[in-house]
C-alpha atoms as a PDB file:
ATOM      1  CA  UNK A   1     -29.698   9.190   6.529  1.00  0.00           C
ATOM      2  CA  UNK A   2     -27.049   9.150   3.569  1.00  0.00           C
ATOM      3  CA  UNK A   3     -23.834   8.148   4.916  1.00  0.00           C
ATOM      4  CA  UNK A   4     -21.727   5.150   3.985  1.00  0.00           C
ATOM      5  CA  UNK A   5     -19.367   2.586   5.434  1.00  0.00           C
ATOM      6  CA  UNK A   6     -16.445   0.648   4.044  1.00  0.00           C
ATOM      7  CA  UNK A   7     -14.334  -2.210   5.312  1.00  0.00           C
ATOM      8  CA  UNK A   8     -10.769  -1.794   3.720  1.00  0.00           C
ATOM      9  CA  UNK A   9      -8.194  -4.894   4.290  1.00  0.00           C
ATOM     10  CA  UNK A  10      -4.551  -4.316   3.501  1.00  0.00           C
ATOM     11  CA  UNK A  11      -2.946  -7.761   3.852  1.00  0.00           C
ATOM     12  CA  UNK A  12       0.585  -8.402   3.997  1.00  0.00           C
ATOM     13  CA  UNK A  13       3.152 -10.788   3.279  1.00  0.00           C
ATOM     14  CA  UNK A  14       1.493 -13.531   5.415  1.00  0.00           C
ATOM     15  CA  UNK A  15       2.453 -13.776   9.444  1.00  0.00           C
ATOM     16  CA  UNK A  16       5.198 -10.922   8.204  1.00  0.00           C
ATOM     17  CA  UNK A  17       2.838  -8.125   8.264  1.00  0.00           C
ATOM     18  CA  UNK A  18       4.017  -5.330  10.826  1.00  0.00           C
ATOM     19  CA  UNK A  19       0.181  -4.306  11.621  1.00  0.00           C
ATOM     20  CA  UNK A  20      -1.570  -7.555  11.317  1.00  0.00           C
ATOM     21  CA  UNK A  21      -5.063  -7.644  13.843  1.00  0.00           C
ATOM     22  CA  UNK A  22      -4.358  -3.691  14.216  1.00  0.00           C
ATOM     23  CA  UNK A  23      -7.916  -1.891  13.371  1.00  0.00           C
ATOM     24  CA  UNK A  24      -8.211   1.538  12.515  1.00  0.00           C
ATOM     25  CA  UNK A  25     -11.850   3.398  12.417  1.00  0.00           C
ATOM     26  CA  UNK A  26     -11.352   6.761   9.667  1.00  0.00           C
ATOM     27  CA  UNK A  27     -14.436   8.944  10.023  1.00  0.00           C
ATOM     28  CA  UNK A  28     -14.181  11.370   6.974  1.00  0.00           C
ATOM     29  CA  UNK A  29     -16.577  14.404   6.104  1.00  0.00           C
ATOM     30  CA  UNK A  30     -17.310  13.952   3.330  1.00  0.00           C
ATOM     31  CA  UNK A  31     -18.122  11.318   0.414  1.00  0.00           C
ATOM     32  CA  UNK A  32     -16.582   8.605  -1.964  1.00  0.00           C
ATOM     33  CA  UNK A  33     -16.427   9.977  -5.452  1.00  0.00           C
ATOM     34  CA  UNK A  34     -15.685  13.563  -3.875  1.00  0.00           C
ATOM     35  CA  UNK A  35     -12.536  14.580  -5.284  1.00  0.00           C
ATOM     36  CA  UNK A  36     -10.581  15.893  -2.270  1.00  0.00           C
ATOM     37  CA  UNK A  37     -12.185  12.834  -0.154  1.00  0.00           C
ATOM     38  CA  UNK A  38     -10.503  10.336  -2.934  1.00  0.00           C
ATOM     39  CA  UNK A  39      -7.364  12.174  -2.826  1.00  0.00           C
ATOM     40  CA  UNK A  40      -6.758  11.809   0.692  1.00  0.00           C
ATOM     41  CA  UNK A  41      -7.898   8.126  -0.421  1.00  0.00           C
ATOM     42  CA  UNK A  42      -4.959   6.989  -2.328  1.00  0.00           C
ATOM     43  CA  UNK A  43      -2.685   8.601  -0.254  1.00  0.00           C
ATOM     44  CA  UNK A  44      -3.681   6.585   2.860  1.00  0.00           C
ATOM     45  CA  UNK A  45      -4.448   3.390   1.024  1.00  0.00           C
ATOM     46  CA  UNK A  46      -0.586   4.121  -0.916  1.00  0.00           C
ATOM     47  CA  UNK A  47       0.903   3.849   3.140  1.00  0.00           C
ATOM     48  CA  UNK A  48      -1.558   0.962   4.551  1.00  0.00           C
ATOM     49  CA  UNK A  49      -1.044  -1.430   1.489  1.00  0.00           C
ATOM     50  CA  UNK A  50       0.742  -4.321   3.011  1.00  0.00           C
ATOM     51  CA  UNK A  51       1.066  -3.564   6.802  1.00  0.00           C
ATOM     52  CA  UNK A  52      -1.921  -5.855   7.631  1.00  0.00           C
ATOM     53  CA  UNK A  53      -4.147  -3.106   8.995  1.00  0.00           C
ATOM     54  CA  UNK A  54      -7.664  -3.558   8.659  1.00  0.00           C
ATOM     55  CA  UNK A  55      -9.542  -0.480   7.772  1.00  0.00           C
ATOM     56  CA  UNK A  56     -12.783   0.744   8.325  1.00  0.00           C
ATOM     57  CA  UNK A  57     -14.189   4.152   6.926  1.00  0.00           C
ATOM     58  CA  UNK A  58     -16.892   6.280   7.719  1.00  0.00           C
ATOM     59  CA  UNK A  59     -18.323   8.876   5.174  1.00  0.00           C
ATOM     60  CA  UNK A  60     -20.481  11.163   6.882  1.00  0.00           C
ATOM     61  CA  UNK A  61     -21.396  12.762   3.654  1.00  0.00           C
ATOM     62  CA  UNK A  62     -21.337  16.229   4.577  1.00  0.00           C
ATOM     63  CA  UNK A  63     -20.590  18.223   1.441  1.00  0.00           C
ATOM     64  CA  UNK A  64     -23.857  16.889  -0.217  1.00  0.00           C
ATOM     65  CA  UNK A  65     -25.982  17.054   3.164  1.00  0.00           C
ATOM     66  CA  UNK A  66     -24.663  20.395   4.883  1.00  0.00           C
ATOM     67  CA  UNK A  67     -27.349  20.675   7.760  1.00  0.00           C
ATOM     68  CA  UNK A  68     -26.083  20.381  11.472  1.00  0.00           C
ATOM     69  CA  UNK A  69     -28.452  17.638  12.029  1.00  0.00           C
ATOM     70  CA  UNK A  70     -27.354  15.529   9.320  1.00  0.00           C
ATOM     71  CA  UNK A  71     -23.555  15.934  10.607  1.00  0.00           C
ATOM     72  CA  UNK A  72     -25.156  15.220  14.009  1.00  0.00           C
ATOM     73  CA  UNK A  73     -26.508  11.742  13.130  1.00  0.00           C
ATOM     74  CA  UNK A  74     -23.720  10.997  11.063  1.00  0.00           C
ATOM     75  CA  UNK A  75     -21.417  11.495  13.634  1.00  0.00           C
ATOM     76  CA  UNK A  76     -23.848   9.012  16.098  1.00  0.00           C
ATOM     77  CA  UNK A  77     -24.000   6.481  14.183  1.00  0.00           C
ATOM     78  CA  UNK A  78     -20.313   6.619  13.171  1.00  0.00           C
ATOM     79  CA  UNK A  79     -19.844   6.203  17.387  1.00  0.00           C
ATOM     80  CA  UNK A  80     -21.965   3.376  17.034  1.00  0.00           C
ATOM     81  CA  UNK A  81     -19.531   1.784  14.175  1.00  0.00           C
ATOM     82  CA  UNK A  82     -16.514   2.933  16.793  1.00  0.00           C
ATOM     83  CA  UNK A  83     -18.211   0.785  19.730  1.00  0.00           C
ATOM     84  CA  UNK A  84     -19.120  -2.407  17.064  1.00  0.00           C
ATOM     85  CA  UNK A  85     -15.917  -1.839  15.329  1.00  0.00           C
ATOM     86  CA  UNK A  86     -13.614  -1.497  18.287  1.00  0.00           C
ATOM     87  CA  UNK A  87     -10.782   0.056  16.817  1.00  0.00           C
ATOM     88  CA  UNK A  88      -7.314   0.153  17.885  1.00  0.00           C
ATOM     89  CA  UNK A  89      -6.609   4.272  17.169  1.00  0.00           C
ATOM     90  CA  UNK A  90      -8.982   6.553  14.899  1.00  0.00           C
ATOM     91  CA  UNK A  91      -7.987   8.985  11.743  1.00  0.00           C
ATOM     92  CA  UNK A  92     -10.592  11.436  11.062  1.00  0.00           C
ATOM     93  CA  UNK A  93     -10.621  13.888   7.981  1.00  0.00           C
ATOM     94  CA  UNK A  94     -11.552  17.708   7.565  1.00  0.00           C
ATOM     95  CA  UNK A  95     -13.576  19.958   9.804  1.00  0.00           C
ATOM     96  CA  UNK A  96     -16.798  18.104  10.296  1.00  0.00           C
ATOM     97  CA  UNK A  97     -15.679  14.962  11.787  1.00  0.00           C
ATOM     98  CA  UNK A  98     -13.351  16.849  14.371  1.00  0.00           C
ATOM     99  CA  UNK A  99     -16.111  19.084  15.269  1.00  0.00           C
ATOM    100  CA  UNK A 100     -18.798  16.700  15.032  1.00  0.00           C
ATOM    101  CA  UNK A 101     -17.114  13.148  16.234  1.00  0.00           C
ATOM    102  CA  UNK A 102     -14.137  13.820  17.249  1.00  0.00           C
ATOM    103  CA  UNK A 103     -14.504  16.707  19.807  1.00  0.00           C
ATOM    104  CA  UNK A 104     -17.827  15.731  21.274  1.00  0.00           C
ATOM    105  CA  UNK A 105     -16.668  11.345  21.357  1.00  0.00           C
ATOM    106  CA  UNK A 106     -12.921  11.013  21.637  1.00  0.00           C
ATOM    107  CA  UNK A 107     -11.030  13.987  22.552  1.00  0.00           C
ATOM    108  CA  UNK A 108      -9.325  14.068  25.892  1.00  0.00           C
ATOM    109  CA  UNK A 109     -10.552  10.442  26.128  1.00  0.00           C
ATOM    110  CA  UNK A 110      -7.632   7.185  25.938  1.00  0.00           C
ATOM    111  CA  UNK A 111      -7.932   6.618  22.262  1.00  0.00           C
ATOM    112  CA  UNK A 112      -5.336   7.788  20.051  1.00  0.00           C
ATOM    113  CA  UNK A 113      -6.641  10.274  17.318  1.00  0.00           C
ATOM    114  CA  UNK A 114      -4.590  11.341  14.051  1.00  0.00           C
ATOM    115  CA  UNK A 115      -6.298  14.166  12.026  1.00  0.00           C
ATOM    116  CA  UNK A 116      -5.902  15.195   8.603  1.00  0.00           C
ATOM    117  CA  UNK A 117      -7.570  18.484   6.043  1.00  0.00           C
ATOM    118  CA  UNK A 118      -8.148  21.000   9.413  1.00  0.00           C
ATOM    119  CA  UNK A 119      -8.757  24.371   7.763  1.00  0.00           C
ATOM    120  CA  UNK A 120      -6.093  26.939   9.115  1.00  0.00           C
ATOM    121  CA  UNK A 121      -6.670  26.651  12.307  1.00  0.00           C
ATOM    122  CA  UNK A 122      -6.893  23.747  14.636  1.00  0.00           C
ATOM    123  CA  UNK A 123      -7.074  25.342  17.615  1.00  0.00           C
ATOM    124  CA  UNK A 124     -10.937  26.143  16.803  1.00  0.00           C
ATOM    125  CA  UNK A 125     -11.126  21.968  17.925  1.00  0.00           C
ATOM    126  CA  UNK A 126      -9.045  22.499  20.827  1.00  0.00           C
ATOM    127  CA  UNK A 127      -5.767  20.873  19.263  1.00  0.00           C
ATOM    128  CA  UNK A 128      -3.624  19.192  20.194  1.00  0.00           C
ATOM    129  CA  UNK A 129      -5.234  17.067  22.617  1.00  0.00           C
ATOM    130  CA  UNK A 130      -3.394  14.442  24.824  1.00  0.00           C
ATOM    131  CA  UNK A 131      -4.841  11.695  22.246  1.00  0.00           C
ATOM    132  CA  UNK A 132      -5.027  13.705  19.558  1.00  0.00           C
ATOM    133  CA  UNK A 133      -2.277  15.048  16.964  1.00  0.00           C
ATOM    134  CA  UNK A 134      -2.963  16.346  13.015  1.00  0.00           C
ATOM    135  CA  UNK A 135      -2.416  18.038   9.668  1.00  0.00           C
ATOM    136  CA  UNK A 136      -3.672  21.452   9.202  1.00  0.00           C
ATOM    137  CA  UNK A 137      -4.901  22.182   5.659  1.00  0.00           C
ATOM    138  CA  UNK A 138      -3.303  25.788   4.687  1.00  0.00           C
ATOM    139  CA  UNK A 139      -3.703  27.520   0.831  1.00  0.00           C
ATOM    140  CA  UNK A 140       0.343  27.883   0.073  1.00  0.00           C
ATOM    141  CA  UNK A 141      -0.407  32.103   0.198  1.00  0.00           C
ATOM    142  CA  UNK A 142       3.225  33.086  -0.398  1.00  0.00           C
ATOM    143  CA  UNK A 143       4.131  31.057  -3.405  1.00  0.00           C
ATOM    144  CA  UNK A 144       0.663  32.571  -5.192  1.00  0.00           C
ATOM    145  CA  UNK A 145       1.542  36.034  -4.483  1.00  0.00           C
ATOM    146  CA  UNK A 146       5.049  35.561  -6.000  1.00  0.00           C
ATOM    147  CA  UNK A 147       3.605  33.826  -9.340  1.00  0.00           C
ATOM    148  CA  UNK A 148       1.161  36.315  -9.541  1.00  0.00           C
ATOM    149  CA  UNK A 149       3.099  39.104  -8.788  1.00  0.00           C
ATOM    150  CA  UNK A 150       5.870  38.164 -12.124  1.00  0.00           C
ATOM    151  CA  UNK A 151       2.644  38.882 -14.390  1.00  0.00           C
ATOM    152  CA  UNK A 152       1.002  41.599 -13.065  1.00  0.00           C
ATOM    153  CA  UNK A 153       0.938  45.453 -13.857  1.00  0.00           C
ATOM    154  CA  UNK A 154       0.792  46.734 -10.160  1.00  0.00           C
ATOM    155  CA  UNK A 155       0.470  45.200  -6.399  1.00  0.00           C
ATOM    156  CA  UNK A 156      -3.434  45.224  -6.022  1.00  0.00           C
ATOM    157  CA  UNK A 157      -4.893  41.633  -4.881  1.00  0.00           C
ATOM    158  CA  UNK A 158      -8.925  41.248  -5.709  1.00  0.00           C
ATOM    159  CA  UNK A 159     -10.502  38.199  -4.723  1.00  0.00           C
ATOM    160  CA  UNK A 160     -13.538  36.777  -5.551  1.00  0.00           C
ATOM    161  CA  UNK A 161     -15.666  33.848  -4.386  1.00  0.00           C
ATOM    162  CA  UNK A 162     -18.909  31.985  -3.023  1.00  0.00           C
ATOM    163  CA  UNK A 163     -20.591  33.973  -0.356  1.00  0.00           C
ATOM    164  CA  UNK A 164     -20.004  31.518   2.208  1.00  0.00           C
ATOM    165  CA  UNK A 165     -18.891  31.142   6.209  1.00  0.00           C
ATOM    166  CA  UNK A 166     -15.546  29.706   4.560  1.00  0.00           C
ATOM    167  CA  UNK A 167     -15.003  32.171   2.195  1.00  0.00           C
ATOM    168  CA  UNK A 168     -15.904  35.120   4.301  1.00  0.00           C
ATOM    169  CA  UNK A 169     -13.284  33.306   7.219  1.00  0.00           C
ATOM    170  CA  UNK A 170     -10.797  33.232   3.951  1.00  0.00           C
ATOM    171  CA  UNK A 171     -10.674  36.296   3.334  1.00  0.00           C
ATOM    172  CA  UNK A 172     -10.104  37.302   7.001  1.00  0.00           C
ATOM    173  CA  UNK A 173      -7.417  34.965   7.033  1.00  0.00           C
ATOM    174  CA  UNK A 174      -5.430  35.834   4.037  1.00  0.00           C
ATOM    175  CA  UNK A 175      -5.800  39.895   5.109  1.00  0.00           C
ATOM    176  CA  UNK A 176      -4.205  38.898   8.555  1.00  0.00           C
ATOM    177  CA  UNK A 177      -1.561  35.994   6.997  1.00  0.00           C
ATOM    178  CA  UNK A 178      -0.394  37.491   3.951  1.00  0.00           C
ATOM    179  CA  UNK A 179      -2.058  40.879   2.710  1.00  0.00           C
ATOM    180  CA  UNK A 180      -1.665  43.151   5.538  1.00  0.00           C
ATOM    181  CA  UNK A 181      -5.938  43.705   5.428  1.00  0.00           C
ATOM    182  CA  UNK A 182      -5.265  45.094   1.678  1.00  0.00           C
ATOM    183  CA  UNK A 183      -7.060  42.268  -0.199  1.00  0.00           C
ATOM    184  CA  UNK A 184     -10.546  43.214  -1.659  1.00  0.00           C
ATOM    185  CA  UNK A 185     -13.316  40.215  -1.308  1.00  0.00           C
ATOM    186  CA  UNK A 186     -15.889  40.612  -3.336  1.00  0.00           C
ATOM    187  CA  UNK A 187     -18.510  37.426  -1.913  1.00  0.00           C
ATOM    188  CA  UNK A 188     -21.611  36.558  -3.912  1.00  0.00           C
ATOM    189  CA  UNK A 189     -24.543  34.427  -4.356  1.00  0.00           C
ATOM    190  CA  UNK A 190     -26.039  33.835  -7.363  1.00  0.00           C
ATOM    191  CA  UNK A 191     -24.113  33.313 -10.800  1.00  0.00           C
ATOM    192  CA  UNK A 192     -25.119  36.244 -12.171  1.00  0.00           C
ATOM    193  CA  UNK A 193     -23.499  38.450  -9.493  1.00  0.00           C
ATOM    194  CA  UNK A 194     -20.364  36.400 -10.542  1.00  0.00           C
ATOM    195  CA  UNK A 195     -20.336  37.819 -14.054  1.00  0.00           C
ATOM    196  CA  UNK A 196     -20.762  41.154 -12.929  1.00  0.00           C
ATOM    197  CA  UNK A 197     -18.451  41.114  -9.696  1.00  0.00           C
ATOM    198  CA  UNK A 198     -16.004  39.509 -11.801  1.00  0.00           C
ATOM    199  CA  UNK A 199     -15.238  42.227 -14.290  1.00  0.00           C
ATOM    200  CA  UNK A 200     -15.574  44.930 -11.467  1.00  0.00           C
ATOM    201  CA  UNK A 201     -12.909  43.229  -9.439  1.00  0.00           C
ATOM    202  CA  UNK A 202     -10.569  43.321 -12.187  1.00  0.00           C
ATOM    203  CA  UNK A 203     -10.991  46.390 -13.195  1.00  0.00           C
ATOM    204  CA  UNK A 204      -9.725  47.680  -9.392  1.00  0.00           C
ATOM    205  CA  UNK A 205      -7.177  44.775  -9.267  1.00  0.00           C
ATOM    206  CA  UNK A 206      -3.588  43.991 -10.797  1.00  0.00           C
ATOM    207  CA  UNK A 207      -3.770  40.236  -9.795  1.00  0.00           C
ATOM    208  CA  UNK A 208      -7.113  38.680  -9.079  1.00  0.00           C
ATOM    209  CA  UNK A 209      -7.753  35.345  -6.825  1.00  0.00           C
ATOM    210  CA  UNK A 210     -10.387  32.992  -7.182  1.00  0.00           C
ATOM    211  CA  UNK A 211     -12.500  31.299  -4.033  1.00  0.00           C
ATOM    212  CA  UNK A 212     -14.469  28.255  -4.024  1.00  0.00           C
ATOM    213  CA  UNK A 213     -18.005  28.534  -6.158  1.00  0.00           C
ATOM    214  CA  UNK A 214     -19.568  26.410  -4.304  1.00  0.00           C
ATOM    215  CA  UNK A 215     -22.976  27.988  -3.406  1.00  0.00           C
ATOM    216  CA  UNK A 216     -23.276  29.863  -6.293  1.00  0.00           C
ATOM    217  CA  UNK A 217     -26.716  29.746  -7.008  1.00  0.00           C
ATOM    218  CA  UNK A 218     -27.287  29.152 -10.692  1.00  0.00           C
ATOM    219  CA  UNK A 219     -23.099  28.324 -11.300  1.00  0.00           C
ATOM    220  CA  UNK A 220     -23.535  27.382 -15.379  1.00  0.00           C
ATOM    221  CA  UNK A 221     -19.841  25.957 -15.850  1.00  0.00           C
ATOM    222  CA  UNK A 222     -20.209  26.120 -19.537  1.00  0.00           C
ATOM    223  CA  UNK A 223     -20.909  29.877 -19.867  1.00  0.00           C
ATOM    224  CA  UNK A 224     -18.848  30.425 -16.591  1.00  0.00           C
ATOM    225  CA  UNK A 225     -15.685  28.773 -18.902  1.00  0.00           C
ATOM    226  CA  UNK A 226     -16.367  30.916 -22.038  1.00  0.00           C
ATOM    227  CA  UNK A 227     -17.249  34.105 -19.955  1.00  0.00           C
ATOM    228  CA  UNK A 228     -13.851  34.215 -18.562  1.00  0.00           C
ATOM    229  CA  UNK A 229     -11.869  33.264 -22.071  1.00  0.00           C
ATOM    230  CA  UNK A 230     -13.120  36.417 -23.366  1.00  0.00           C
ATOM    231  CA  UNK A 231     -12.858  38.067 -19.967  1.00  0.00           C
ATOM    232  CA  UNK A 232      -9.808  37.338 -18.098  1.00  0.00           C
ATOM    233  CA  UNK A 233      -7.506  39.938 -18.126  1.00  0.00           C
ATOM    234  CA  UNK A 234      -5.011  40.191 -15.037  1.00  0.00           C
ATOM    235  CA  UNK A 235      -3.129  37.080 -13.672  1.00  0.00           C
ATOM    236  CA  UNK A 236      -5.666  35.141 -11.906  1.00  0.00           C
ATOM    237  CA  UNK A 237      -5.267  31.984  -9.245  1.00  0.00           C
ATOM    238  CA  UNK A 238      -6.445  29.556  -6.919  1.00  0.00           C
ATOM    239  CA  UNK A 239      -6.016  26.969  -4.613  1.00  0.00           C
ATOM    240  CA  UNK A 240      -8.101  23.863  -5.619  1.00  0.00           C
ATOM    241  CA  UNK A 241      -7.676  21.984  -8.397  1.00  0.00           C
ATOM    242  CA  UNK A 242     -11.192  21.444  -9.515  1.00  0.00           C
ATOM    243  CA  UNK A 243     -10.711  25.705 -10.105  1.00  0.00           C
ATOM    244  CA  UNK A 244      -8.309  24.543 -12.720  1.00  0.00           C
ATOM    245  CA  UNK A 245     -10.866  25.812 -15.481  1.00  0.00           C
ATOM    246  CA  UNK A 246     -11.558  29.148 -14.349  1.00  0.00           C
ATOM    247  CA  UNK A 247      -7.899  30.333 -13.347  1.00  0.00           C
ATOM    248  CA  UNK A 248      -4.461  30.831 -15.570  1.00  0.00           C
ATOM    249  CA  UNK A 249      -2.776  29.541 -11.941  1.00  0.00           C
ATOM    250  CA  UNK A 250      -3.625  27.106  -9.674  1.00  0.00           C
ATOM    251  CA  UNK A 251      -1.275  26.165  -6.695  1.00  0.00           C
ATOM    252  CA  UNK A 252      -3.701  23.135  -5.362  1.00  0.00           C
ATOM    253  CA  UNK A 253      -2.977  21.861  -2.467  1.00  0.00           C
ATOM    254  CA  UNK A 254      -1.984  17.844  -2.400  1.00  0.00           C
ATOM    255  CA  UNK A 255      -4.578  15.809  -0.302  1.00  0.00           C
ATOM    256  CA  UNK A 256      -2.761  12.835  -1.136  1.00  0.00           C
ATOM    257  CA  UNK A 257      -0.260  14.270   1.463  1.00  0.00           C
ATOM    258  CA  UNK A 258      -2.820  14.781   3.454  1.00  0.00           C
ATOM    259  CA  UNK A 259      -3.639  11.011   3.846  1.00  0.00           C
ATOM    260  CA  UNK A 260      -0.085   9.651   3.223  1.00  0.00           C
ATOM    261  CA  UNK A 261       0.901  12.036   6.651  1.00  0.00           C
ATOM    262  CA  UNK A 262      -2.345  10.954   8.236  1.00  0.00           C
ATOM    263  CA  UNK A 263      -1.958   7.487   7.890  1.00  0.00           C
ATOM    264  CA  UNK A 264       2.103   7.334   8.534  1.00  0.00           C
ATOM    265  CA  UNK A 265       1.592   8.963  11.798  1.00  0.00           C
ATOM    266  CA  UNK A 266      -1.335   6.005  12.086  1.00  0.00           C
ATOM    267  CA  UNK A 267       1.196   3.555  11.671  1.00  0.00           C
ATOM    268  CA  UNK A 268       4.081   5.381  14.230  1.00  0.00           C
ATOM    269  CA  UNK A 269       0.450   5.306  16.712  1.00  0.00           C
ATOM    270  CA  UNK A 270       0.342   1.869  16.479  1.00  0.00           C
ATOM    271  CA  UNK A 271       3.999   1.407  17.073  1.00  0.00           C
ATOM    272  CA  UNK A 272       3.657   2.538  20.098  1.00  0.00           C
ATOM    273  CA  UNK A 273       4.100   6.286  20.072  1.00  0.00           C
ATOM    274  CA  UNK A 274       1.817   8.892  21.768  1.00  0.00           C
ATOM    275  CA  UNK A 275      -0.415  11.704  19.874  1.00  0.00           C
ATOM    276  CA  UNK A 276       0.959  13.731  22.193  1.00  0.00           C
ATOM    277  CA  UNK A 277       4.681  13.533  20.946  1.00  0.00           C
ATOM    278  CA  UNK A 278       4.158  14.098  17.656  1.00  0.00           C
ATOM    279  CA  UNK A 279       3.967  17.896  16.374  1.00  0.00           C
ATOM    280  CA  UNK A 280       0.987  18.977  14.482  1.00  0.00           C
ATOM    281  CA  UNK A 281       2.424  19.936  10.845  1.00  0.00           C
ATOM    282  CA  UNK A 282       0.776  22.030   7.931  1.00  0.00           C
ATOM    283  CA  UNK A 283       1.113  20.494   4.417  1.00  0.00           C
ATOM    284  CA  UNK A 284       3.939  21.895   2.291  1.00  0.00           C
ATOM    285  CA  UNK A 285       3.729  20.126  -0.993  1.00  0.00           C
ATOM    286  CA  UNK A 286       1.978  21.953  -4.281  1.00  0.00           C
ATOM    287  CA  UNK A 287       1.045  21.071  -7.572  1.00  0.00           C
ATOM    288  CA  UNK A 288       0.886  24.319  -9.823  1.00  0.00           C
ATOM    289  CA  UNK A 289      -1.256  24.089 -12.752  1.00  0.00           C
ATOM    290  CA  UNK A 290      -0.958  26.330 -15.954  1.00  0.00           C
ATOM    291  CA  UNK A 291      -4.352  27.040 -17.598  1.00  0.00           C
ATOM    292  CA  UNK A 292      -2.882  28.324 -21.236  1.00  0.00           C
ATOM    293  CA  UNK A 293      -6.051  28.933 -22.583  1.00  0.00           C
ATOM    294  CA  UNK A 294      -6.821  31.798 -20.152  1.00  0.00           C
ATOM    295  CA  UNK A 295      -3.110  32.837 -20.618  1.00  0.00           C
ATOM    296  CA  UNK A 296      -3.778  33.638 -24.050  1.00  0.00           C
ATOM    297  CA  UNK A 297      -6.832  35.584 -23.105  1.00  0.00           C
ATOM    298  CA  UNK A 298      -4.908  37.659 -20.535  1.00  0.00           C
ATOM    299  CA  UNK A 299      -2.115  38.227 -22.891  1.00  0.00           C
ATOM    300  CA  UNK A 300       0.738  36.719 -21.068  1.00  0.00           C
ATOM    301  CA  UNK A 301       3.687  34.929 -22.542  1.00  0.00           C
ATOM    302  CA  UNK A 302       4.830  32.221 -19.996  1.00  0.00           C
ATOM    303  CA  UNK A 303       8.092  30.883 -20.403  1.00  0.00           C
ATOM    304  CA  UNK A 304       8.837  27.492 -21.511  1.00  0.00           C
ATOM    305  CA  UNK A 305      10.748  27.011 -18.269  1.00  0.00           C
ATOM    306  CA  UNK A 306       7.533  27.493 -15.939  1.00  0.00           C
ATOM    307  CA  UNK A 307       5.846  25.018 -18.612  1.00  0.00           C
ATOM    308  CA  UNK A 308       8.125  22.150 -17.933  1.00  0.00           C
ATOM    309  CA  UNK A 309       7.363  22.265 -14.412  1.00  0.00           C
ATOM    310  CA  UNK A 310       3.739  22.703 -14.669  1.00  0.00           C
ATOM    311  CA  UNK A 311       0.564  20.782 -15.468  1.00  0.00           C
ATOM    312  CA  UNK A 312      -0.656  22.572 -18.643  1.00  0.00           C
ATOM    313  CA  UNK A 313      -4.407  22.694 -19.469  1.00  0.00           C
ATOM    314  CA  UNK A 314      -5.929  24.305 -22.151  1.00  0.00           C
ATOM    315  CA  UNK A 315      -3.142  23.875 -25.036  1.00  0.00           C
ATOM    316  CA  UNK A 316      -5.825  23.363 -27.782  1.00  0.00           C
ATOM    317  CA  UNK A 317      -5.763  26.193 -30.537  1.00  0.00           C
ATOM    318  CA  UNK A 318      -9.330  28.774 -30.244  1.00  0.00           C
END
């Protein structure tokens, strides 16, 4: 089974560490090198450096191994590391390991549980819990729709994406959040679909946002890049940064503050406070990204004041 297991020490100034002997067990969905994973990464490692914790993490390597029985073992063998480990409090990342580990091991039970990168919705695990508090992982929809809507000829959302259970539960969400059951989702499989769907969304659509492509079948990100150059032409966005390439806007979520929130409300855990009494939150920050390259190809003149507080890609000359 692919999963992996690392032992993280963050050692303070000598007997002064607040945290020194405190264990914490964080079970996380995915894997290391996974870009989302590493963000929440750094932001947890940013909080623990110095408080003496001693960390252990659990990758149940979900993204690469997607079956139910691979999360299944994962998540037995990870409450094999909990009972060897014997952790003061747990942190467990995205979906999988609440729905997997968390839910079916700890919830309701006496160990304290801080969860970070729940899509939308936690009360699909049954949170909160008594033990268990969180961060719920939500795409920033209002802040998009404004951008968008300074660049575009009309009012008409498309959307396109990866015909997938998450992407067919986006789309559902964003109608009932944000778009009043006007946005058209047009979900397919294979890469060439993409081509196609993408041109016949635009041409119905004044602004045009783009889902995860993961599980297109055939995704060719060299063509996909040039295709849209000479394509692209209505404002387009998204909400992950590794869509960068493929959109003129992308307001990507932060998942350092998921694991700076995660592991700060470790820490208040450990201090003595209950899951109970602390609020489940959704993340707030941003990071909008500029992708001038497909600017150009749309047509639109940006102004230098949205520049300066963006991340620009794409400045080279065609």
């Amino acid at each position: 089974m692919s999963m992996m297991l690392f032992v993280l020490a963050f050692p303070g100034e000598g007997a002064a560490a607040p945290f020194q002997g405190k264990r914490i067990l964080w079970v996380e969905s995915y894997h290391e090198g996974f870009s989302w994973s590493d963000g929440i990464a750094r932001g947890v490692e940013k909080i623990l450096d110095g408080t003496g914790v001693e960390l252990r993490v659990v990758h149940m390597d979900t993204k690469r191994n997607p079956s139910a029985q691979h999360a299944e073992a994962s998540a037995r063998e990870a409450s094999r590391i909990l009972r060897e480990f014997d952790p003061h409090m747990v942190m467990a990342s995205d979906d999988n390991a609440q729905r997997y580990f968390v839910v079916p091991f700890l919830k309701g039970g006496d160990l304290p549980v801080v969860a970070a990168g729940i899509n939308w919705d936690a009360g699909e695990h049954g949170y909160p819990a008594p033990n268990v508090t969180g961060m719920v992982e939500v795409n920033l929809l209002d802040p998009a729709k404004a951008m968008l809507r300074k660049f575009g000829q009309g009012d008409r959302f498309g959307y396109i994406a990866a015909d997938s259970e998450s992407e067919r539960k986006n789309v559902l969400i964003y109608n009932a959040r944000s778009f009043q059951g006007k946005l058209q989702g047009l979900l397919v499989s294979r890469f060439e679909e993409f081509l196609r769907a993408f041109n016949e969304v635009q041409a119905r659509s004044d602004m045009l946002i783009m889902g995860g492509n993961g599980g297109i079948e055939g995704w060719d990100d060299a063509v996909a890049r040039e295709f849209l150059r000479k394509h692209t032409r209505v404002p387009t966005g998204s909400f992950d940064e590794y869509l960068a390439p493929y959109v003129i806007f992308t307001f990507a979520k932060d998942p350092e503050e998921q694991g700076e929130w995660m592991a700060l409300t470790a820490l208040r855990v450990l201090g003595g406070e209950s899951p109970a009494s602390i609020p489940m939150v959704e993340n707030r920050r941003v990071r909008l990204i500029v992708n001038l390259k497909l600017a150009r190809a749309a047509g639109l003149v940006l102004p230098v004041s949205l520049l300066k507080t963006a991340t620009v890609i794409g400045k080279e000359e065609e």
